[in-house]
Protein backbone atom coordinates (compact mmCIF):
# COMPACT_ATOMS: atom_id res chain seq x y z
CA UNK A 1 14.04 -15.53 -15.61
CA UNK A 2 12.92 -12.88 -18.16
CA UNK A 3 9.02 -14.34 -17.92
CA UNK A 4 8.37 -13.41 -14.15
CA UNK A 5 7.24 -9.99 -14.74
CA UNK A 6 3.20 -10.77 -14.58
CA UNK A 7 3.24 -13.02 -11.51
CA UNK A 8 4.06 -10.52 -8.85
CA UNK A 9 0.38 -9.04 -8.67
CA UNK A 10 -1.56 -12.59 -7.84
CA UNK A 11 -2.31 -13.96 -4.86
CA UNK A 12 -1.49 -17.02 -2.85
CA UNK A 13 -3.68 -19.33 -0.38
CA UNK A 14 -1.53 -20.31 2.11
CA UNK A 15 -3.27 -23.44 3.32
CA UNK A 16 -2.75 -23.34 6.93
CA UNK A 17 -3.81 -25.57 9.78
CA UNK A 18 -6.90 -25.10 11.67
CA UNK A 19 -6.32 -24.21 15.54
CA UNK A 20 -9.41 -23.92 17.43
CA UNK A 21 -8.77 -21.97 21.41
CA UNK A 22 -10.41 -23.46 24.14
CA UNK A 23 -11.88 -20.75 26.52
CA UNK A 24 -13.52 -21.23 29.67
CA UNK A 25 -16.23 -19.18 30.65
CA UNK A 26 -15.06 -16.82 33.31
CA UNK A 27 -18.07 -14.95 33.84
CA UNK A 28 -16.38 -11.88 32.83
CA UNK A 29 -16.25 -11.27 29.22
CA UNK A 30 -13.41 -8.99 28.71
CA UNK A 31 -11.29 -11.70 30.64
CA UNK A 32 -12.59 -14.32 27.84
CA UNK A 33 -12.23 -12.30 25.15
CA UNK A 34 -8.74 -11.59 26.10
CA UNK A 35 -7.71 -15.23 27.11
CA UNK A 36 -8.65 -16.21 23.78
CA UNK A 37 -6.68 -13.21 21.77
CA UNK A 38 -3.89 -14.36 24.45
CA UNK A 39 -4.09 -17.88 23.06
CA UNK A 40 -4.43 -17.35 19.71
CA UNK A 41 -1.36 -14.71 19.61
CA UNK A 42 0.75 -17.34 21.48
CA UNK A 43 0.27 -19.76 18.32
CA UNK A 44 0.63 -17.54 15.41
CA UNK A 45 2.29 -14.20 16.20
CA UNK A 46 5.78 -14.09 15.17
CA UNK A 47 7.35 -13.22 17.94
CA UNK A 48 5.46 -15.15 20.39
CA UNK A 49 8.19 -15.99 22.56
CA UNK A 50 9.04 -12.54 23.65
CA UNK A 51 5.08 -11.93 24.47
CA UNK A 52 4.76 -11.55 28.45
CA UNK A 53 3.15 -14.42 30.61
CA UNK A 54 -0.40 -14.44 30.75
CA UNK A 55 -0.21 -13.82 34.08
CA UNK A 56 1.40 -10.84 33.91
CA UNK A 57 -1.20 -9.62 32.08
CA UNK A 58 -4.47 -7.45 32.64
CA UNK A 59 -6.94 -9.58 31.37
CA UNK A 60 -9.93 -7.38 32.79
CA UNK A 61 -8.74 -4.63 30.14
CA UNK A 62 -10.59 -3.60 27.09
CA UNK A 63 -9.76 -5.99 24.05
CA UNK A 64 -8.79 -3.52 21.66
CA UNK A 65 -6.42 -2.17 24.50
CA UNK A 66 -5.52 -5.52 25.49
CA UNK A 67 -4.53 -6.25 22.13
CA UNK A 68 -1.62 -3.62 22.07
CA UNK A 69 -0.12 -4.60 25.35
CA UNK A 70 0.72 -7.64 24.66
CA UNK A 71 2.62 -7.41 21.42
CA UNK A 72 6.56 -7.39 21.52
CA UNK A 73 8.23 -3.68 21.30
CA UNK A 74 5.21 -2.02 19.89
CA UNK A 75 6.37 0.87 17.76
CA UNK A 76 9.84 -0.52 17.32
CA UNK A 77 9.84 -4.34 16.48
CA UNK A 78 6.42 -4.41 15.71
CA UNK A 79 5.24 -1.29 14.01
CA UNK A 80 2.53 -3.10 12.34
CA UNK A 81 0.00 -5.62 14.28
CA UNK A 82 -3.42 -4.53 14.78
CA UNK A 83 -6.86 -4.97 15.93
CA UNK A 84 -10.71 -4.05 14.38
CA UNK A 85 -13.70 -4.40 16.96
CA UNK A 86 -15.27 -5.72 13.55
CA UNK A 87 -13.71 -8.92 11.56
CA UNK A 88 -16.23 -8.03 8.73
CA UNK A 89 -15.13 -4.41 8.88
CA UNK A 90 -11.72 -5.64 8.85
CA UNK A 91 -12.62 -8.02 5.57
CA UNK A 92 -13.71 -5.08 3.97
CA UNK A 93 -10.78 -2.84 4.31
CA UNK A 94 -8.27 -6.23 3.39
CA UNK A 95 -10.47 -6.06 0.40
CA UNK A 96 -10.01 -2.85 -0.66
CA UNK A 97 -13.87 -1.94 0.23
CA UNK A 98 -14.14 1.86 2.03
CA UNK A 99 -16.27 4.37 2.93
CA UNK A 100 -14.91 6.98 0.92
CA UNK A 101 -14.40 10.93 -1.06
CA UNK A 102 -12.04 8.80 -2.52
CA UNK A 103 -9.10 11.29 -2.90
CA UNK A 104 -5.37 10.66 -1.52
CA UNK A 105 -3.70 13.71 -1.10
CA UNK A 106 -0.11 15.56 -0.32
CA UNK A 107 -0.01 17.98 2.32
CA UNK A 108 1.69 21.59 1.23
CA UNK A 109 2.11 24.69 3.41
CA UNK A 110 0.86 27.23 1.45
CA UNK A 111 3.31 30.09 2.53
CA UNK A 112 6.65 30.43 4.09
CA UNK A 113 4.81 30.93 7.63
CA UNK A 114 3.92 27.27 7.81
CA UNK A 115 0.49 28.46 9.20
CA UNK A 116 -1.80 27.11 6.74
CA UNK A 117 -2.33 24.18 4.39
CA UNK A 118 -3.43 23.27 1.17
CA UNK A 119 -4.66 19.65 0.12
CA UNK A 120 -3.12 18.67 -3.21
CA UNK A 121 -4.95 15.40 -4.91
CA UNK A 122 -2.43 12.73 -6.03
CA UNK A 123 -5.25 10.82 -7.34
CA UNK A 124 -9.10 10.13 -7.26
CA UNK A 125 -10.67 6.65 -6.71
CA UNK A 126 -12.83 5.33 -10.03
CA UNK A 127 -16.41 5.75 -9.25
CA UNK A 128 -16.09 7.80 -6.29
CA UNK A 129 -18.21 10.98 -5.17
CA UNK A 130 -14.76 12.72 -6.22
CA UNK A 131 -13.93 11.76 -9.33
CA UNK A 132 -18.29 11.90 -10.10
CA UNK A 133 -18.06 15.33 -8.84
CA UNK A 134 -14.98 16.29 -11.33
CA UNK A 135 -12.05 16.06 -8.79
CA UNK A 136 -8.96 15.00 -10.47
CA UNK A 137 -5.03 14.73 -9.40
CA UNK A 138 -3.52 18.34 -9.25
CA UNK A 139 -6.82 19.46 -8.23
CA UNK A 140 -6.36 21.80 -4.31
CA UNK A 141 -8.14 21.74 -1.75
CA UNK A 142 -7.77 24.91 0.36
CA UNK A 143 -10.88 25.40 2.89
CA UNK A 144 -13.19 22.14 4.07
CA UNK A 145 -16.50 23.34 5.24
CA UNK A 146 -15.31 27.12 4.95
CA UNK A 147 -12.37 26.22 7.31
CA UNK A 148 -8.65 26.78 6.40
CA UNK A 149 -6.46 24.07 6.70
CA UNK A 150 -4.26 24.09 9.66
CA UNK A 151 -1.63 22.42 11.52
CA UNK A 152 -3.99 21.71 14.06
CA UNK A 153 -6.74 20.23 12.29
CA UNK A 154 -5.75 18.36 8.90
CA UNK A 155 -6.07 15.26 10.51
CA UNK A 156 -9.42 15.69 11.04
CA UNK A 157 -11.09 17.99 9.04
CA UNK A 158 -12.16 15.27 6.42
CA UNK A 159 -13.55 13.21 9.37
CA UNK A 160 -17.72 14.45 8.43
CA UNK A 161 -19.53 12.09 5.95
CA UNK A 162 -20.80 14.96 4.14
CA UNK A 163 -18.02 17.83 3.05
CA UNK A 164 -18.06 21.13 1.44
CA UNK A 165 -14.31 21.68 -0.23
CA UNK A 166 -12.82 24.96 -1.14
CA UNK A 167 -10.98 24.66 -4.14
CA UNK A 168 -8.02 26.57 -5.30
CA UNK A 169 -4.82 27.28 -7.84
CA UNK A 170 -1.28 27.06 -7.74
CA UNK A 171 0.85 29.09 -10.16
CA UNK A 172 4.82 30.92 -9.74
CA UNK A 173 5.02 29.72 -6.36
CA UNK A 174 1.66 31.05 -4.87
CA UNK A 175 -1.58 29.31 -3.78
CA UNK A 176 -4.88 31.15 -4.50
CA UNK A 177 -8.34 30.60 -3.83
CA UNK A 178 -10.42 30.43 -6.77
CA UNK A 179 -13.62 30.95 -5.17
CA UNK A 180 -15.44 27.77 -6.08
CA UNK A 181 -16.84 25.17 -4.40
CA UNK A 182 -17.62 21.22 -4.37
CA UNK A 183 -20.07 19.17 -1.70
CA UNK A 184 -19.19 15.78 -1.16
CA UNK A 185 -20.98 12.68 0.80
CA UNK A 186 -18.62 9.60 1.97
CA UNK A 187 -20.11 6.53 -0.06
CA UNK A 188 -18.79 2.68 0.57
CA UNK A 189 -16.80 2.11 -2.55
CA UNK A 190 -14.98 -1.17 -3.21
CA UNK A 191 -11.29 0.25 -4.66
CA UNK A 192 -10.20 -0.44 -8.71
CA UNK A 193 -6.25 -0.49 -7.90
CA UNK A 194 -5.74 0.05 -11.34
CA UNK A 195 -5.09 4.29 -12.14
CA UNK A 196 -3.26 4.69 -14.91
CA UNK A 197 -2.11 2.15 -17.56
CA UNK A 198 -0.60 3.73 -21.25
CA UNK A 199 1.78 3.24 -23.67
CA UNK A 200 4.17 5.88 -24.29
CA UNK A 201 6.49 6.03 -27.29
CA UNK A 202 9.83 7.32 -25.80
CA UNK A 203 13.51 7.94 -27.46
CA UNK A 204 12.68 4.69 -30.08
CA UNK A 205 11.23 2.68 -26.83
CA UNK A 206 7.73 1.34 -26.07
CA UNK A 207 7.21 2.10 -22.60
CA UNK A 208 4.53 0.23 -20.90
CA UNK A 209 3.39 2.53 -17.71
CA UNK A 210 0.96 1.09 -14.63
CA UNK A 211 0.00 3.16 -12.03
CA UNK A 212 -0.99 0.71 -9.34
CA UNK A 213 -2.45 1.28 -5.37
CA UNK A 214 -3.33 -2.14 -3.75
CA UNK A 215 -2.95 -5.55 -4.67
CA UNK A 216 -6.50 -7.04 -4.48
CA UNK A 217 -6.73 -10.63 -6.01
CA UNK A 218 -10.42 -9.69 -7.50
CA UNK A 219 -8.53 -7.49 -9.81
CA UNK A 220 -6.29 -10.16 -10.99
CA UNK A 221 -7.87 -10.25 -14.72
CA UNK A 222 -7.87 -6.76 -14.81
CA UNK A 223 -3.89 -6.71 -14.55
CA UNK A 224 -3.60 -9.35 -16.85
CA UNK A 225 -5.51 -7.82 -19.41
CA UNK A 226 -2.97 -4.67 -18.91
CA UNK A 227 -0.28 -6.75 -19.46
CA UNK A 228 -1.87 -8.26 -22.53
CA UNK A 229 -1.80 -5.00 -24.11
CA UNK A 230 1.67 -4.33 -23.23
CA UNK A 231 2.51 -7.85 -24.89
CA UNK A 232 0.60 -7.19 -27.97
CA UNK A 233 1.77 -3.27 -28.01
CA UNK A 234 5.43 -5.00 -28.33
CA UNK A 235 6.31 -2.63 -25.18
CA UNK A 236 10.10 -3.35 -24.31
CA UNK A 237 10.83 -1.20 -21.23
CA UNK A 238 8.51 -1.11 -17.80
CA UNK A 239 7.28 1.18 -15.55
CA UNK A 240 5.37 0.47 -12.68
CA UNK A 241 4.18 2.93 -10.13
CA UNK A 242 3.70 1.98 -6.21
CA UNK A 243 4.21 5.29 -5.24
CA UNK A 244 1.25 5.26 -3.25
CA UNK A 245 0.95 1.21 -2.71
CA UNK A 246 0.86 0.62 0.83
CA UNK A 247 0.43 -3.51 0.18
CA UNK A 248 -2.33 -5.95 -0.20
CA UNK A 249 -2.20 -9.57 -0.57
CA UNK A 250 1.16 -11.54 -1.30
CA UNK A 251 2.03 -12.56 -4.85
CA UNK A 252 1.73 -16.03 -6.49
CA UNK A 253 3.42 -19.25 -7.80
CA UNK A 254 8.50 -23.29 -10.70
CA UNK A 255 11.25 -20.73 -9.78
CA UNK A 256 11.03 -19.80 -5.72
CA UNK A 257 9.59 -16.15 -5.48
CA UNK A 258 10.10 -15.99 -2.08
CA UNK A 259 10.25 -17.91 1.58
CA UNK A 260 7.99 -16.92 4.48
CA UNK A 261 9.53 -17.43 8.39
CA UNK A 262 7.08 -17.99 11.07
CA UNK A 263 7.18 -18.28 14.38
CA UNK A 264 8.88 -22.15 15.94
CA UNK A 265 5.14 -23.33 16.99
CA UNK A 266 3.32 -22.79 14.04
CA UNK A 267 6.42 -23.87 11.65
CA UNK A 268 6.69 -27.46 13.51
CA UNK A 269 2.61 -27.93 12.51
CA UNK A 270 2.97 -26.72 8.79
CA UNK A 271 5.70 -28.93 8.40
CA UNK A 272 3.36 -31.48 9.93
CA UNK A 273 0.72 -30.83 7.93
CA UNK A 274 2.14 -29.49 5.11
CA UNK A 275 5.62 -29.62 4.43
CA UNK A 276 8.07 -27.55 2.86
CA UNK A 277 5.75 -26.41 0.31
CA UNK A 278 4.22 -24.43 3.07
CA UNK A 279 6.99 -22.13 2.99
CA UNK A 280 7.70 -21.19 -0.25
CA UNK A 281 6.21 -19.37 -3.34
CA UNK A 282 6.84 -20.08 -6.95
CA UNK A 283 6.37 -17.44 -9.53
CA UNK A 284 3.60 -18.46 -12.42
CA UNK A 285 4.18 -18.78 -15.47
CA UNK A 286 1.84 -16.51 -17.59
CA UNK A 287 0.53 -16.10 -20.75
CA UNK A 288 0.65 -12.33 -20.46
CA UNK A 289 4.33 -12.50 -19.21
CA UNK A 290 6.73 -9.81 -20.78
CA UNK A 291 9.72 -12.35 -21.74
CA UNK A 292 11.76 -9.82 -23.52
CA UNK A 293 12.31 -7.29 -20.71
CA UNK A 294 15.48 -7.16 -18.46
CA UNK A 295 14.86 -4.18 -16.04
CA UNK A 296 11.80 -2.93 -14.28
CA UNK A 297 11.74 0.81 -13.26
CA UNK A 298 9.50 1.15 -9.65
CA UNK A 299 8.03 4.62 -9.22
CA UNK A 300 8.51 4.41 -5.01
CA UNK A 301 7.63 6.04 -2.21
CA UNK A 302 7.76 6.37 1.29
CA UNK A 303 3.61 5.07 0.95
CA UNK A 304 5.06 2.42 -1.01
CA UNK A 305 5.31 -0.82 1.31
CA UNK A 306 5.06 -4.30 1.97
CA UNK A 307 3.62 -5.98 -1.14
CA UNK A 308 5.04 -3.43 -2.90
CA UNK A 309 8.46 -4.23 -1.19
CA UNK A 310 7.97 -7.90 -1.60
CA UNK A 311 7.87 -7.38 -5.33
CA UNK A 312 10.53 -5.26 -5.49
CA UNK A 313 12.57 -7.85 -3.27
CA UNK A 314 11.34 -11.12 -5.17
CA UNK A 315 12.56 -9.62 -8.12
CA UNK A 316 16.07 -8.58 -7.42
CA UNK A 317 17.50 -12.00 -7.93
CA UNK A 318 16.51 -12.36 -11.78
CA UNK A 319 16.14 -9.23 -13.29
CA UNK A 320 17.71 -4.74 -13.10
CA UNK A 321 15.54 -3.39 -10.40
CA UNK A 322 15.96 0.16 -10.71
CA UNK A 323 14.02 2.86 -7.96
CA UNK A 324 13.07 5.91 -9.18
CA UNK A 325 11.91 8.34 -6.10
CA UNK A 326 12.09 8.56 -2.33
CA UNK A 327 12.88 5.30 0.02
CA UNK A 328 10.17 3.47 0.69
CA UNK A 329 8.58 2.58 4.05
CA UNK A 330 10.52 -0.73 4.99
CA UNK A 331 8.32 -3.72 6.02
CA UNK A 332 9.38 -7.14 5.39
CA UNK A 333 6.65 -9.41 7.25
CA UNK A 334 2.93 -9.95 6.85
CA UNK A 335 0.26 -11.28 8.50
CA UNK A 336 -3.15 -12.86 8.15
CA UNK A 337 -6.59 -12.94 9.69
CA UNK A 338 -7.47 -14.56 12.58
CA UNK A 339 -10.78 -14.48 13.59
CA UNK A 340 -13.07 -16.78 16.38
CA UNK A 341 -13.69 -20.10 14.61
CA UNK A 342 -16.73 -20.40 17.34
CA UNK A 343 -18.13 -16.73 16.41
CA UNK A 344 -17.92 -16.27 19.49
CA UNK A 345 -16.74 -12.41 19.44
CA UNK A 346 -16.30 -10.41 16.54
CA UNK A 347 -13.06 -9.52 16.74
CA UNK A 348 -10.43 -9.58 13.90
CA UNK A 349 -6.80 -9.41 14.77
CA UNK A 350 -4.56 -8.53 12.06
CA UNK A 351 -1.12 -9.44 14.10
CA UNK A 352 2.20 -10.51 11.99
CA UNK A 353 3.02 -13.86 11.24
CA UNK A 354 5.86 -14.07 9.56
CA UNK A 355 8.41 -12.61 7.78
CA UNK A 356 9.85 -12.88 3.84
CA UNK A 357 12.74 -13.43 2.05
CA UNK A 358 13.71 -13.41 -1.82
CA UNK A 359 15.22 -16.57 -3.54
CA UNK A 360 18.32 -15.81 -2.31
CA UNK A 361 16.99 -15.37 1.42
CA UNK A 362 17.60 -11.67 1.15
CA UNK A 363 15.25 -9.40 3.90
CA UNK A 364 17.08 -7.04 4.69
CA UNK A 365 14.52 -3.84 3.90
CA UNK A 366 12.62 -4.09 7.21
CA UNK A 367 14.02 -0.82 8.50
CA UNK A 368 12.82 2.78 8.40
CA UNK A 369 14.42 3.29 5.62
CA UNK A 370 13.16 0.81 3.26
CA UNK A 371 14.44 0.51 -0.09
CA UNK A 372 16.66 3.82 -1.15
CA UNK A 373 16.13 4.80 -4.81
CA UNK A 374 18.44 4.19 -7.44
CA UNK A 375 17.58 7.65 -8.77
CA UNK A 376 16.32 10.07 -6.33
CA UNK A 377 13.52 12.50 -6.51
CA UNK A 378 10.42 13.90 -4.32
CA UNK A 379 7.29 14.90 -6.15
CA UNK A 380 7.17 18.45 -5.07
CA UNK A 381 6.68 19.61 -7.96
CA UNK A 382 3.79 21.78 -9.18
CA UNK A 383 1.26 22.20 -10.58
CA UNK A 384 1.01 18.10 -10.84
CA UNK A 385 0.94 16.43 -13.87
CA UNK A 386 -1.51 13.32 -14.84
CA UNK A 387 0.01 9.57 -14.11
CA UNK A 388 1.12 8.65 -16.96
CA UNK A 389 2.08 11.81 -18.92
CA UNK A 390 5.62 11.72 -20.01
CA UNK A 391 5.87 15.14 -18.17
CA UNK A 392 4.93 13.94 -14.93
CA UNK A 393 7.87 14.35 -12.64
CA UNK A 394 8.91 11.00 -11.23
CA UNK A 395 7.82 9.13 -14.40
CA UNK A 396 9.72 12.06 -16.73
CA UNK A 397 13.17 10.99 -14.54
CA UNK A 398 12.61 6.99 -15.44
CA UNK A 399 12.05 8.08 -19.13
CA UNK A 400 15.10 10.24 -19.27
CA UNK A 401 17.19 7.64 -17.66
CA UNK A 402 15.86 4.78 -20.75
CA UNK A 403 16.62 7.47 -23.18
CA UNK A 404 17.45 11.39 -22.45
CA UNK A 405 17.17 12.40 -26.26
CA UNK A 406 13.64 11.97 -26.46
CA UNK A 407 12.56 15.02 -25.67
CA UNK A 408 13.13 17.70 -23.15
CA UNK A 409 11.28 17.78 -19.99
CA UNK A 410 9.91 21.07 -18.65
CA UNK A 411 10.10 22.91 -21.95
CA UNK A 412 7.71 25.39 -23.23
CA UNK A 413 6.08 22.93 -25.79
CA UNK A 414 3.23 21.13 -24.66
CA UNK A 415 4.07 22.51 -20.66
CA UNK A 416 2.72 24.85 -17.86
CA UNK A 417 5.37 26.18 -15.56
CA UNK A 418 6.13 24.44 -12.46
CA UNK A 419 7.54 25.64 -9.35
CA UNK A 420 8.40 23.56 -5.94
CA UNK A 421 6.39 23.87 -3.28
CA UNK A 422 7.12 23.10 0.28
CA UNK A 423 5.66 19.34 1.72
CA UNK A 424 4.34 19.19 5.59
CA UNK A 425 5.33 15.54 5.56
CA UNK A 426 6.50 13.06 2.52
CA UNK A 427 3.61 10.84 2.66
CA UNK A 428 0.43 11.28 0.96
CA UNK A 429 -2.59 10.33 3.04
CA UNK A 430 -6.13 9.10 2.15
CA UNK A 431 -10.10 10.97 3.25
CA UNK A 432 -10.13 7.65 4.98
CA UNK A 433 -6.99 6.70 7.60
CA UNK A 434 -8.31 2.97 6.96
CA UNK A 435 -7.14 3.20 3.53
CA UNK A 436 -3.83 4.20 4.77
CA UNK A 437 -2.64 0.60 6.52
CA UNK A 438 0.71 -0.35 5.17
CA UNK A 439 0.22 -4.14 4.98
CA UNK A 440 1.37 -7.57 3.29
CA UNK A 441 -1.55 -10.21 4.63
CA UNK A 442 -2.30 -13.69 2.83
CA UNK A 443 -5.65 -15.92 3.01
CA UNK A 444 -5.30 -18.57 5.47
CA UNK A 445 -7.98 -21.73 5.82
CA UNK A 446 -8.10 -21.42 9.10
């Protein structure tokens, strides 16, 4: 059970059966539109049987709006279902492909009055107009186009495609302006998951540290080679970050990883078509895999969800599993595409389709809660540190917990003075809301 630790990031096909939904042509194309999403929802979504009748239903409504009104308990049961006017667009963002800054940031008030806001980078995208123009994490952003940050308009103020940011400094407690300037245009970027990965040397220990943000099969290599140089770097303790991880695509394949529950329709045709094999996922066996190591430290968040969750979860039943930060967001089902097999419309529907369980059938995360840490911690802290430095906040508690004699945290030697500063809300957010979906999906032939 000590060889699992490289599978987790791959992906699985989940070879599903084809359903093709008959529409008739009304004449009114909302109305077909929506018959088919009704159709299709009625066969996949997870909680199809508590969907209302069809005729009960406006089918004359916009499909985007349609969409929402028809799934069960939105906000409660299903927090998570949703709907692009665009099933390439949708493809895109699945696929980790954005029009971007490419900065996610944490929100700070900047003074005890709560009246304005300062922009804190957690990290820059690789090959982004941000990280091309110099940006880095710790970085603050205090005016956009010569406006201060408010309450009232940090949602939007990153909305233009082409942005002037006013930069600042944080030091004893106090933001300042520092009078400079950056202009930045949006560009489509296709996201490298892959921030940080290092080696640290810690209390006699070889700590191998990833700083991870979506799982994206097209990086799969990429991990692997990370993990290759942990294996060859003899590192014996783990560190992974999914602090700001809101998902991606489900893990891979001997030893059951985990068990996916749909809906009673769609499990009687996979067991038709498929059979029990349909339902469960076997961890690989790798030739990267780190067969020494008996714990994994998660750096978590409350950004860090479902495929970060599942990993977390699938992982539980063989190995230490120790949390180092803030609960996480708490979403144990996924979903996949479903698009028009006729072409039809262009709609992509994103709803779930089923929900997942560890080895041992263990789900029980899907709250608001999440996962609570084992050691607890909110990165408040600044100025912030670089992923990966041994200072770093969240990392420095995992490396004092594997050994607290390396060396002390926070001390003058090789340190700037930090301070907390006060967080508007505990999740960091992207120049792009798309970026933001918190999400477990596989890749159905459908």
């Amino acid at each position: 059970m000590k060889k699992l630790l490289v599978s987790f990031v791959f992906i699985f096909l989940l070879m599903a059966c084809k359903k093709d939904v008959t529409v008739s042509n009304s004449g009114n194309a909302s109305e077909d539109v929506n018959t088919w999403i009704y159709n299709t929802m009625s066969y996949y979504y997870l909680w199809n049987t508590n969907m209302p009748k069809i005729s009960a239903t406006n089918l004359k409504d916009n499909p985007m709006n349609y969409f929402y009104s028809i799934l069960y308990d939105y906000g409660n049961t299903d927090r998570f279902s949703w709907i692009d006017s665009s099933a390439s667009n949708l493809a895109n963002q699945l696929n980790g492909i954005n029009t971007v800054l490419g900065i996610k940031y944490s929100i700070f008030y900047t003074d005890n009055t709560q009246a304005n806001m300062a922009f804190v980078i957690a990290y820059v995208l690789k090959g982004s107009p941000a990280e091309k123009a110099g940006l880095k994490r710790g970085d603050i952003i205090l005016k956009v186009d010569d406006k201060t940050i408010t309450p009232s308009n940090y949602a939007t103020i990153l909305q233009n495609e082409t942005l002037k940011l006013g930069l600042g400094s944080y030091a004893a407690g106090i933001f300042t302006s520092t009078g400079t300037s950056t202009s930045l245009t949006k560009v489509e970027l296709q996201t490298n998951p892959i921030l940080k990965d290092t080696i640290i040397k810690w209390g006699g220990k070889k700590v191998g540290y990833i700083a991870y943000i979506q799982f994206l099969s097209s990086f799969d290599d990429s991990l692997r080679n990370v993990f290759g140089r942990f294996k060859s770097g003899g590192v014996n303790e783990l560190v992974i970050d999914l602090r700001y991880n809101g998902g991606g695509y489900v893990s891979s394949s001997g030893t059951v990883m985990n068990k996916k529950v749909y809906n009673a329709t769609y499990t009687e045709e996979l067991n038709k078509s498929s059979g029990s094999s349909a339902f469960n996922t076997n961890f690989k066996l790798e030739s990267n895999n780190l067969g020494t190591l008996t714990r994994v430290f998660f750096l978590v968040s409350n950004n860090s969800a479902s495929a970060s969750e599942l990993v977390i979860n699938n992982l539980k039943p063989f190995m230490d599993v120790i949390l180092v930060g803030e609960h996480t967001y708490g979403k144990n089902v996924g979903s996949f595409t479903l698009t028009d097999s006729k072409n039809r419309w262009n709609y992509g529907l994103q709803p779930i389709t089923f929900k997942i369980a560890n080895a041992k059938d263990e789900s029980n995360y899907g709250t608001k809660d999440g996962f609570l840490p084992n050691i607890a911690i909110t990165d408040n802290v600044l100025p912030y540190k670089q992923l990966g430095d041994p200072y770093e906040t969240v990392l420095n508690k995992a490396l004092l917990y594997i050994s607290p004699v390396a060396f002390q945290p926070f001390s003058a030697s090789g340190n700037t003075s930090q301070t907390k500063a006060t967080l508007f809300q505990n999740k960091a957010v992207s120049d792009n809301i798309k970026m933001d979906r918190q999400d477990m999906w596989m890749k159905p032939n459908l």
